[in-house]
PDB file of N, CA and C in Angstrom:
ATOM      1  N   UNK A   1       0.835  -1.175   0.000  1.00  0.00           N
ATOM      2  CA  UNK A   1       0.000   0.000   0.000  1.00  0.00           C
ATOM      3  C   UNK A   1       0.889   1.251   0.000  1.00  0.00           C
ATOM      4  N   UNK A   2       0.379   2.349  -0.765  1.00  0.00           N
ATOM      5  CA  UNK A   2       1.205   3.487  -0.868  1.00  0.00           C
ATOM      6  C   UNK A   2       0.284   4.460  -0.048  1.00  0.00           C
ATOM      7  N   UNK A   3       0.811   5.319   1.094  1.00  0.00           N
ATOM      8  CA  UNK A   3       0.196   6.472   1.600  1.00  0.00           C
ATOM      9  C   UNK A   3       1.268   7.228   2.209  1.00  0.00           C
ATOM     10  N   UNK A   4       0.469   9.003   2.260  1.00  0.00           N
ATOM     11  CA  UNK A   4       1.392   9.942   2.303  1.00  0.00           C
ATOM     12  C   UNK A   4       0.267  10.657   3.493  1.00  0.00           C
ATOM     13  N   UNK A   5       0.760  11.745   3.941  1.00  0.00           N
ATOM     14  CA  UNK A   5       0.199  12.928   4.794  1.00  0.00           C
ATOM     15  C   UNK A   5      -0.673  13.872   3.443  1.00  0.00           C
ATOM     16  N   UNK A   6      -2.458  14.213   4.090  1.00  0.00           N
ATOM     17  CA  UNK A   6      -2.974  14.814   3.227  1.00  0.00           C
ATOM     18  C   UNK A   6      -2.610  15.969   2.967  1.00  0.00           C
ATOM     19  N   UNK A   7      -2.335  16.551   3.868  1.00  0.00           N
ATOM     20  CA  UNK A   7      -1.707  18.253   4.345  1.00  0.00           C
ATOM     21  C   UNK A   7      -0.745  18.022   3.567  1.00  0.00           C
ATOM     22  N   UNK A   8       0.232  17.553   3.143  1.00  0.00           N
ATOM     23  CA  UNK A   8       1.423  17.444   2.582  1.00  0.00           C
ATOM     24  C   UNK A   8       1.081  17.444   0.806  1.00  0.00           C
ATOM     25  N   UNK A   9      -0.253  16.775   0.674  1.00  0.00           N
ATOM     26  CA  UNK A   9      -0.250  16.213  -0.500  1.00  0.00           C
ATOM     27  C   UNK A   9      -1.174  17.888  -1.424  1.00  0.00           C
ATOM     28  N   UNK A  10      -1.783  18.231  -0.128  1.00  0.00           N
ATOM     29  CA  UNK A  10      -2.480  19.286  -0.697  1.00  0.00           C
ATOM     30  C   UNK A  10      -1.718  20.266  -1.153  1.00  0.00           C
ATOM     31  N   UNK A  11      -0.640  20.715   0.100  1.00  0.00           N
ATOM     32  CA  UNK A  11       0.912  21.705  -0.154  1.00  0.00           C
ATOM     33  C   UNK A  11       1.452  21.510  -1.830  1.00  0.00           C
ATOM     34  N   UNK A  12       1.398  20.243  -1.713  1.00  0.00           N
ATOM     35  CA  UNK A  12       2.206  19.707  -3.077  1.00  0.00           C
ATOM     36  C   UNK A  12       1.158  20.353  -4.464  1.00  0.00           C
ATOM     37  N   UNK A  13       0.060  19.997  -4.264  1.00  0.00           N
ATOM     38  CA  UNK A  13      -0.707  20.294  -5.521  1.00  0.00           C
ATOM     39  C   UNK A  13      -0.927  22.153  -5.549  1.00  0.00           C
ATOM     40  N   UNK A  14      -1.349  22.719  -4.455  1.00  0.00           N
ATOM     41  CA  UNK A  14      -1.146  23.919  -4.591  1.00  0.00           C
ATOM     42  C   UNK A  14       0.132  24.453  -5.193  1.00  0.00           C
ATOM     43  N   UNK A  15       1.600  24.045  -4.594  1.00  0.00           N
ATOM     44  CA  UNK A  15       2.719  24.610  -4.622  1.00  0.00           C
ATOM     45  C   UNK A  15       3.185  23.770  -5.883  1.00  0.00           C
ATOM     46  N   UNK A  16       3.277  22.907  -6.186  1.00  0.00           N
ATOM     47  CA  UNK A  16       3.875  22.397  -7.347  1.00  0.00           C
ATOM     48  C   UNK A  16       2.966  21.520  -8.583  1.00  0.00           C
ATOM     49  N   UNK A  17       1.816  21.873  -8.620  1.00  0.00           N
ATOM     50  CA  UNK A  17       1.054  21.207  -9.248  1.00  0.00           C
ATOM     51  C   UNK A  17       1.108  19.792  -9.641  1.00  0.00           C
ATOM     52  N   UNK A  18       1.374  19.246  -8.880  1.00  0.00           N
ATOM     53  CA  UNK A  18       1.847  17.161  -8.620  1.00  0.00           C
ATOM     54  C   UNK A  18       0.918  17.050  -7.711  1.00  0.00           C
ATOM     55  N   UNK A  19       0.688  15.824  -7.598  1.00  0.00           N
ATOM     56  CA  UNK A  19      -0.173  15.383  -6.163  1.00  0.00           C
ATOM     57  C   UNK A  19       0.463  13.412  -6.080  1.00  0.00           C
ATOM     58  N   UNK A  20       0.140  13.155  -4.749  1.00  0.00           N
ATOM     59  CA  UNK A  20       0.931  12.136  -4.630  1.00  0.00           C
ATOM     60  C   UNK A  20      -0.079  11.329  -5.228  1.00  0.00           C
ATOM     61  N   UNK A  21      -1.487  11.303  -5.689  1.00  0.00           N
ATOM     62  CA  UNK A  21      -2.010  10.391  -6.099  1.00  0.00           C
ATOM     63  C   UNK A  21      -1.687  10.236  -7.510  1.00  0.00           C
ATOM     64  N   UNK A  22      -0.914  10.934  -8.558  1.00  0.00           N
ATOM     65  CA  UNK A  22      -0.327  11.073  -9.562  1.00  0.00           C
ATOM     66  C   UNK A  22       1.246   9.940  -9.528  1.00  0.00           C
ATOM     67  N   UNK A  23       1.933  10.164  -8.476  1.00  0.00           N
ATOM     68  CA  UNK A  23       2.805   9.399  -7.980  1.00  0.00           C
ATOM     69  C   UNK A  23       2.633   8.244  -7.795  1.00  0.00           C
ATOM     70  N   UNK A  24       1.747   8.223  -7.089  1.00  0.00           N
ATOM     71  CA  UNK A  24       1.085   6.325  -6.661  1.00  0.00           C
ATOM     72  C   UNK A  24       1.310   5.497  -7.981  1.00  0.00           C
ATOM     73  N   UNK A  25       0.090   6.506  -8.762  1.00  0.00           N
ATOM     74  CA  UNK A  25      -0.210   5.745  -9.958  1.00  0.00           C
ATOM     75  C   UNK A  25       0.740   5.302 -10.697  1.00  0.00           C
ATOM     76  N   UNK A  26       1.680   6.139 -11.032  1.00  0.00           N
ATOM     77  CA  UNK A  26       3.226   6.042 -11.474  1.00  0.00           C
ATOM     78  C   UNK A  26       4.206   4.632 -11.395  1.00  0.00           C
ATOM     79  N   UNK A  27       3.958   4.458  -9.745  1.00  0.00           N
ATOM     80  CA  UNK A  27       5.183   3.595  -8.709  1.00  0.00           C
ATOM     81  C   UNK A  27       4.039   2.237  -8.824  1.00  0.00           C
ATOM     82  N   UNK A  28       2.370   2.119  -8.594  1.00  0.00           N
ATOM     83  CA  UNK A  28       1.779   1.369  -9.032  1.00  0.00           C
ATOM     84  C   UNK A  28       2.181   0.242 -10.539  1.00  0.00           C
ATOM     85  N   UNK A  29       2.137   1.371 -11.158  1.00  0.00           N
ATOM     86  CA  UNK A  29       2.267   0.719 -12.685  1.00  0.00           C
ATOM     87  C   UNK A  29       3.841   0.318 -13.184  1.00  0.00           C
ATOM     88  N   UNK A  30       4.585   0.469 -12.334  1.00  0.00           N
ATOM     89  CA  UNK A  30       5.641   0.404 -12.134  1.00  0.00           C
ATOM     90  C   UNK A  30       6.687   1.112 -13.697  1.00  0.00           C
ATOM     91  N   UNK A  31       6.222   2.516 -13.580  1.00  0.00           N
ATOM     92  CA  UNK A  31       6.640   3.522 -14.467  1.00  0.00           C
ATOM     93  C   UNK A  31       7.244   4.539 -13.923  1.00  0.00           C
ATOM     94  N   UNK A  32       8.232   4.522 -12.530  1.00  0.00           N
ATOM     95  CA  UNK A  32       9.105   4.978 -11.696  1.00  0.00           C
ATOM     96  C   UNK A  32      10.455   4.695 -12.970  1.00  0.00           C
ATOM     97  N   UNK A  33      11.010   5.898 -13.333  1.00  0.00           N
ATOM     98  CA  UNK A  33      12.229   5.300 -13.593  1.00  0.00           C
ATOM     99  C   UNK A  33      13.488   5.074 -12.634  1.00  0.00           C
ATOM    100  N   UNK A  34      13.620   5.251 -11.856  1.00  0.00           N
ATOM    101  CA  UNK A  34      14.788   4.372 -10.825  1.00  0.00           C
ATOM    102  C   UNK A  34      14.402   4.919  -9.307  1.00  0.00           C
ATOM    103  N   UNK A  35      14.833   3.680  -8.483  1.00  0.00           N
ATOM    104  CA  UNK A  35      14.882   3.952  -7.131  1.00  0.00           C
ATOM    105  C   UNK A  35      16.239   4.294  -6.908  1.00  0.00           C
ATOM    106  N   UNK A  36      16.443   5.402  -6.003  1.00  0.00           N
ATOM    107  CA  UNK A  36      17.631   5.784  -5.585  1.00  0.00           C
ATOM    108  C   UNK A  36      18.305   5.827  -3.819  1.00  0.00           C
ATOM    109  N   UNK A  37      19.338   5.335  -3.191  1.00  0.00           N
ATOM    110  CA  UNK A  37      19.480   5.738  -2.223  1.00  0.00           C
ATOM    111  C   UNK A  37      19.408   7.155  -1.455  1.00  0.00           C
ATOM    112  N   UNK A  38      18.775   7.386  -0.626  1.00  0.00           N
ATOM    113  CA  UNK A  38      18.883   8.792  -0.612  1.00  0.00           C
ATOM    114  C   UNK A  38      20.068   9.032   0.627  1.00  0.00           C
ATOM    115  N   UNK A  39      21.307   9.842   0.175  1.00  0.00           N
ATOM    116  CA  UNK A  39      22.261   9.781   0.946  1.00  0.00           C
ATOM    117  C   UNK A  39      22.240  10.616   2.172  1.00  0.00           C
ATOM    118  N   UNK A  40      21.419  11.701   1.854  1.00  0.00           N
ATOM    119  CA  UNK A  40      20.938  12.518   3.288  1.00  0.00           C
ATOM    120  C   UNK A  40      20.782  11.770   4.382  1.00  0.00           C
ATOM    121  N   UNK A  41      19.900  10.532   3.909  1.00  0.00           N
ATOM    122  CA  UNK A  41      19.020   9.919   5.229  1.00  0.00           C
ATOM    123  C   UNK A  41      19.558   8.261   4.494  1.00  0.00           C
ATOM    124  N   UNK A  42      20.099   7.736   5.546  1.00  0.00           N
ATOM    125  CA  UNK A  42      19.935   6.268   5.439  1.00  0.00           C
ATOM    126  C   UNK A  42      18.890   5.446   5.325  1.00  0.00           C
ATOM    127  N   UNK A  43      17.738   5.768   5.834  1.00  0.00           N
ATOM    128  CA  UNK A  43      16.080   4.816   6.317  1.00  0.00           C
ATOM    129  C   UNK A  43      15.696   4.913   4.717  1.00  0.00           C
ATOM    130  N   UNK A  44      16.211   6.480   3.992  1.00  0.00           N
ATOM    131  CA  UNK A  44      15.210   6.336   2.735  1.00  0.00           C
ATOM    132  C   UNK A  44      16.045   6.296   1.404  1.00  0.00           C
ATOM    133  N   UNK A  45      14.638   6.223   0.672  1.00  0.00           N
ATOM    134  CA  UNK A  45      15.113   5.919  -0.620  1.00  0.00           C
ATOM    135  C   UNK A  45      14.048   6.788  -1.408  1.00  0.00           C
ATOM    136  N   UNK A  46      14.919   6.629  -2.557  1.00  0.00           N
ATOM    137  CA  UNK A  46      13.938   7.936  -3.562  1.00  0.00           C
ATOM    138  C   UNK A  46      13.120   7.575  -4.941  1.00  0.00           C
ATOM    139  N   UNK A  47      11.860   7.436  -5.208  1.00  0.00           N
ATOM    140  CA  UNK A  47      11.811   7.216  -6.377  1.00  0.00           C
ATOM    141  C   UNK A  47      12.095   8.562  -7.556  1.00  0.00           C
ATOM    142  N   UNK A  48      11.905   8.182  -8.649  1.00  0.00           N
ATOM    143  CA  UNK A  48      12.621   9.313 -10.138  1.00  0.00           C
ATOM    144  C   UNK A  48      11.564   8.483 -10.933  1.00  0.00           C
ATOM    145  N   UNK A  49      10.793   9.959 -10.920  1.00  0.00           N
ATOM    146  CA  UNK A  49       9.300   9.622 -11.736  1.00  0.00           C
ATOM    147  C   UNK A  49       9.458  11.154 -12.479  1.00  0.00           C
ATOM    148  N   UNK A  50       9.066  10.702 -13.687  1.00  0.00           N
ATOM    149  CA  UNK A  50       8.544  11.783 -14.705  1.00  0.00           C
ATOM    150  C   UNK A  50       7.124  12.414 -14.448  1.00  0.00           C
ATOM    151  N   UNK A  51       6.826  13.818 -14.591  1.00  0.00           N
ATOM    152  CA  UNK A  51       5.322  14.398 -13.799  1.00  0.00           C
ATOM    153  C   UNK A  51       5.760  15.756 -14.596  1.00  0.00           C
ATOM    154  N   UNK A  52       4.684  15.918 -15.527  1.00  0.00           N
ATOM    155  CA  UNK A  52       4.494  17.157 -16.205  1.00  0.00           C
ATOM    156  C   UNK A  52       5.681  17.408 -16.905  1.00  0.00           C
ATOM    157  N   UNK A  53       6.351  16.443 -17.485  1.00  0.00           N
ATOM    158  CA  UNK A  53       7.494  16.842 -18.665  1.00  0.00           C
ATOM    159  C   UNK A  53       8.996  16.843 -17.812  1.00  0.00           C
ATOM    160  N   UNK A  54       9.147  16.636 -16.419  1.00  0.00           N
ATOM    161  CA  UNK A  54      10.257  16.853 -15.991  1.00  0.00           C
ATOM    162  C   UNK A  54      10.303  15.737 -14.744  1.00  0.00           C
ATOM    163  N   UNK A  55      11.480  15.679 -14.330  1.00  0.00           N
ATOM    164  CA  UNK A  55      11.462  15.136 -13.402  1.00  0.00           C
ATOM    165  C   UNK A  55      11.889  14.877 -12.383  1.00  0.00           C
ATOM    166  N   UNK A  56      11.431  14.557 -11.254  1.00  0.00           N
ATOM    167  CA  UNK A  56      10.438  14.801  -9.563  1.00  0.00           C
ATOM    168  C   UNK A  56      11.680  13.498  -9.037  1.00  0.00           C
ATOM    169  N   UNK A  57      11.883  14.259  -7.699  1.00  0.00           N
ATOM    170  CA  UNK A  57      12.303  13.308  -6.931  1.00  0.00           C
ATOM    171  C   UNK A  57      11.601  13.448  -5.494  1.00  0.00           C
ATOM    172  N   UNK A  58      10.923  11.792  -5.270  1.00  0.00           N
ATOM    173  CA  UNK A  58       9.749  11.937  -4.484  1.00  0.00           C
ATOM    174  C   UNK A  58      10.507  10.060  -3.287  1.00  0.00           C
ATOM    175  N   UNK A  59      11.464  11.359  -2.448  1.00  0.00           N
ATOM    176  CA  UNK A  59      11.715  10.534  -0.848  1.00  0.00           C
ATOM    177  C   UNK A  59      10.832   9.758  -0.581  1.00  0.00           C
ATOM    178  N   UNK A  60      10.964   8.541  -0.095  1.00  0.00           N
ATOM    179  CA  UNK A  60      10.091   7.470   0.695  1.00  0.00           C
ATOM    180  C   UNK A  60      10.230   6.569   1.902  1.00  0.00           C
ATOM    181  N   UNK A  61       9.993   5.752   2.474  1.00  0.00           N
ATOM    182  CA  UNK A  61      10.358   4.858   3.646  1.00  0.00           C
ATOM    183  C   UNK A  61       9.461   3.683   3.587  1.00  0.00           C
ATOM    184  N   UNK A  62       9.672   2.564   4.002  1.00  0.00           N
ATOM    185  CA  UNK A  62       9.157   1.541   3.903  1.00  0.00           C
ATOM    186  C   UNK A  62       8.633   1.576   5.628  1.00  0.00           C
ATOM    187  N   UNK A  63       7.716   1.459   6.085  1.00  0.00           N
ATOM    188  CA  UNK A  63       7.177   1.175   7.398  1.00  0.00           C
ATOM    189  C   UNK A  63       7.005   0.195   7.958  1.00  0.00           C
ATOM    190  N   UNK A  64       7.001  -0.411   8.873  1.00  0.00           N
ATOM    191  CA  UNK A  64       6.682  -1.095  10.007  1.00  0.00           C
ATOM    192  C   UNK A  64       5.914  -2.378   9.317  1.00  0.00           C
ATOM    193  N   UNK A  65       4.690  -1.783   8.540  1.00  0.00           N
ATOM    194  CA  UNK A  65       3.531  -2.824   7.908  1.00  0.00           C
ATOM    195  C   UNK A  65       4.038  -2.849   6.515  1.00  0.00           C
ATOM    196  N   UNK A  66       5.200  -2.536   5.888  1.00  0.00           N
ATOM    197  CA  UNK A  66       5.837  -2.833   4.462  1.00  0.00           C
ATOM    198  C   UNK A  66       4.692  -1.760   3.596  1.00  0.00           C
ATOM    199  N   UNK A  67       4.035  -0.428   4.079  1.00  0.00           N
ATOM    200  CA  UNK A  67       3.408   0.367   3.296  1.00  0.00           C
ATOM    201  C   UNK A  67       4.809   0.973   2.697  1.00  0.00           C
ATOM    202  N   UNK A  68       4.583   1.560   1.872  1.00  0.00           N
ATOM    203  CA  UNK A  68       5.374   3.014   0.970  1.00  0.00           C
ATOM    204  C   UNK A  68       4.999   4.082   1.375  1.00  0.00           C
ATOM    205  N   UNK A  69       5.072   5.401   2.383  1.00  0.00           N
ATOM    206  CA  UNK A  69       5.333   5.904   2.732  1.00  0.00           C
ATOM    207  C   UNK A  69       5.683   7.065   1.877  1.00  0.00           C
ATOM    208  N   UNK A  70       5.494   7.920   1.042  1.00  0.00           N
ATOM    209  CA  UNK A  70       5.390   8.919   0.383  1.00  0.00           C
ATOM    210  C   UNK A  70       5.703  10.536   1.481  1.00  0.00           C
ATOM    211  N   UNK A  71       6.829  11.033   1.210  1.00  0.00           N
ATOM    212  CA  UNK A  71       7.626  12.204   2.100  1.00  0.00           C
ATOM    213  C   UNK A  71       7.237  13.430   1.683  1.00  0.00           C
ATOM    214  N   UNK A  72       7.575  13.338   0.360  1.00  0.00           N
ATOM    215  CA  UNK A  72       7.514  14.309  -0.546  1.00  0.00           C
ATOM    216  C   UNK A  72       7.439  14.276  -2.445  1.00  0.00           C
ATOM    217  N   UNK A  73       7.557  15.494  -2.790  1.00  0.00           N
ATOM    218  CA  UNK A  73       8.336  15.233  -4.046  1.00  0.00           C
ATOM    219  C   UNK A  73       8.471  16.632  -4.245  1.00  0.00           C
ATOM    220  N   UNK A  74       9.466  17.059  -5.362  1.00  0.00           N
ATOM    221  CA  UNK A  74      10.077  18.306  -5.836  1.00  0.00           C
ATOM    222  C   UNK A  74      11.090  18.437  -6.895  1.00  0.00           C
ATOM    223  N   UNK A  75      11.016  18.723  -8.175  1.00  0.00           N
ATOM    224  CA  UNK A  75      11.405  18.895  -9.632  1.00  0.00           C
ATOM    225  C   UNK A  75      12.929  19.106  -8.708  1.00  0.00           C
ATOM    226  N   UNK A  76      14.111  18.279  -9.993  1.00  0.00           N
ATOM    227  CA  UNK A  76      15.227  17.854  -9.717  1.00  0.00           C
ATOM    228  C   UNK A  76      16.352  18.257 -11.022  1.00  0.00           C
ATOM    229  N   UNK A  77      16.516  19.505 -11.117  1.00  0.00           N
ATOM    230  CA  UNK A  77      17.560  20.052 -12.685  1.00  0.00           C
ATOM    231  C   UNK A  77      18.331  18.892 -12.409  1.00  0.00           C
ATOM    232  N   UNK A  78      18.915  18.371 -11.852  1.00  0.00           N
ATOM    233  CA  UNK A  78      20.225  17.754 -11.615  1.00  0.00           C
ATOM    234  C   UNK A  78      19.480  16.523 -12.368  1.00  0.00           C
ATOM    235  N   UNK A  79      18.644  15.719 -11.957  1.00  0.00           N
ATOM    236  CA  UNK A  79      18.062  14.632 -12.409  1.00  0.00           C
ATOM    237  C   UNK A  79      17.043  14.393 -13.731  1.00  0.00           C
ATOM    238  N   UNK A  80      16.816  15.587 -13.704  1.00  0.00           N
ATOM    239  CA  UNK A  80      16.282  16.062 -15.035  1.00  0.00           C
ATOM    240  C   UNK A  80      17.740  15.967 -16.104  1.00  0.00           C
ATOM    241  N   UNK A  81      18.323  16.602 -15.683  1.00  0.00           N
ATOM    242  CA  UNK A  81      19.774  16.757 -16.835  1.00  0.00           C
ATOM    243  C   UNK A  81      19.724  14.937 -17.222  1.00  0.00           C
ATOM    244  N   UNK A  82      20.355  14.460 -15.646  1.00  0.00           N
ATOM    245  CA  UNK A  82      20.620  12.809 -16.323  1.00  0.00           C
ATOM    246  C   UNK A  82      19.412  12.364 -16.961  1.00  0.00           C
ATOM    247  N   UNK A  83      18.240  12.419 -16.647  1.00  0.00           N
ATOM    248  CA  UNK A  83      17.181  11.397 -17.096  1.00  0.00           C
ATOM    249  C   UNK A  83      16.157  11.675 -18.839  1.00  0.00           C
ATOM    250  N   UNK A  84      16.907  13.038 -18.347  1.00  0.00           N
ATOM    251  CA  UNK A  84      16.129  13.583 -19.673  1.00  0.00           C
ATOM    252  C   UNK A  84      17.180  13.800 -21.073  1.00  0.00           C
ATOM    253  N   UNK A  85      17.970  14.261 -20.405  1.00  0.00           N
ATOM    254  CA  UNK A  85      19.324  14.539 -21.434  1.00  0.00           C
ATOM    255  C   UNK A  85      19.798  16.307 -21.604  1.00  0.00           C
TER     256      UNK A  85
END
């Protein structure tokens, strides 16, 4: 199961026009292009999903009950450069 904070998800669609239920669907269909370590934080990992022509790097954690855990997400030049060209 994939779930995130609503408050978070609303922030997201106001402020960046993404919403994590856009994401789900994504990591669902398994159209994530790569999971990444995230080196900030040891616990997480990152998916690299394409969303509106560019692309989003959206932190995660695996929980207790093996849900997906959705942190965030936020457009990535750096990852855009590699993924897009």
């Amino acid at each position: 199961m994939i779930i995130w904070d609503d408050e978070k998800n609303q922030k997201l669609q106001i402020e960046r026009n993404i919403s994590f239920e856009q994401i789900s669907e994504i990591i669902l269909k398994k159209e994530y292009l790569d999971i990444l370590e995230n080196p900030a934080r040891p616990n997480q990992e990152i998916f690299i999903v394409k969303l509106n022509n560019y692309i989003h790097s959206v932190p995660f954690i695996i929980d207790n009950e093996s849900n997906i855990v959705l942190k965030t997400a936020f457009p990535s030049r750096k990852l855009n450069k590699k993924y897009m060209g």
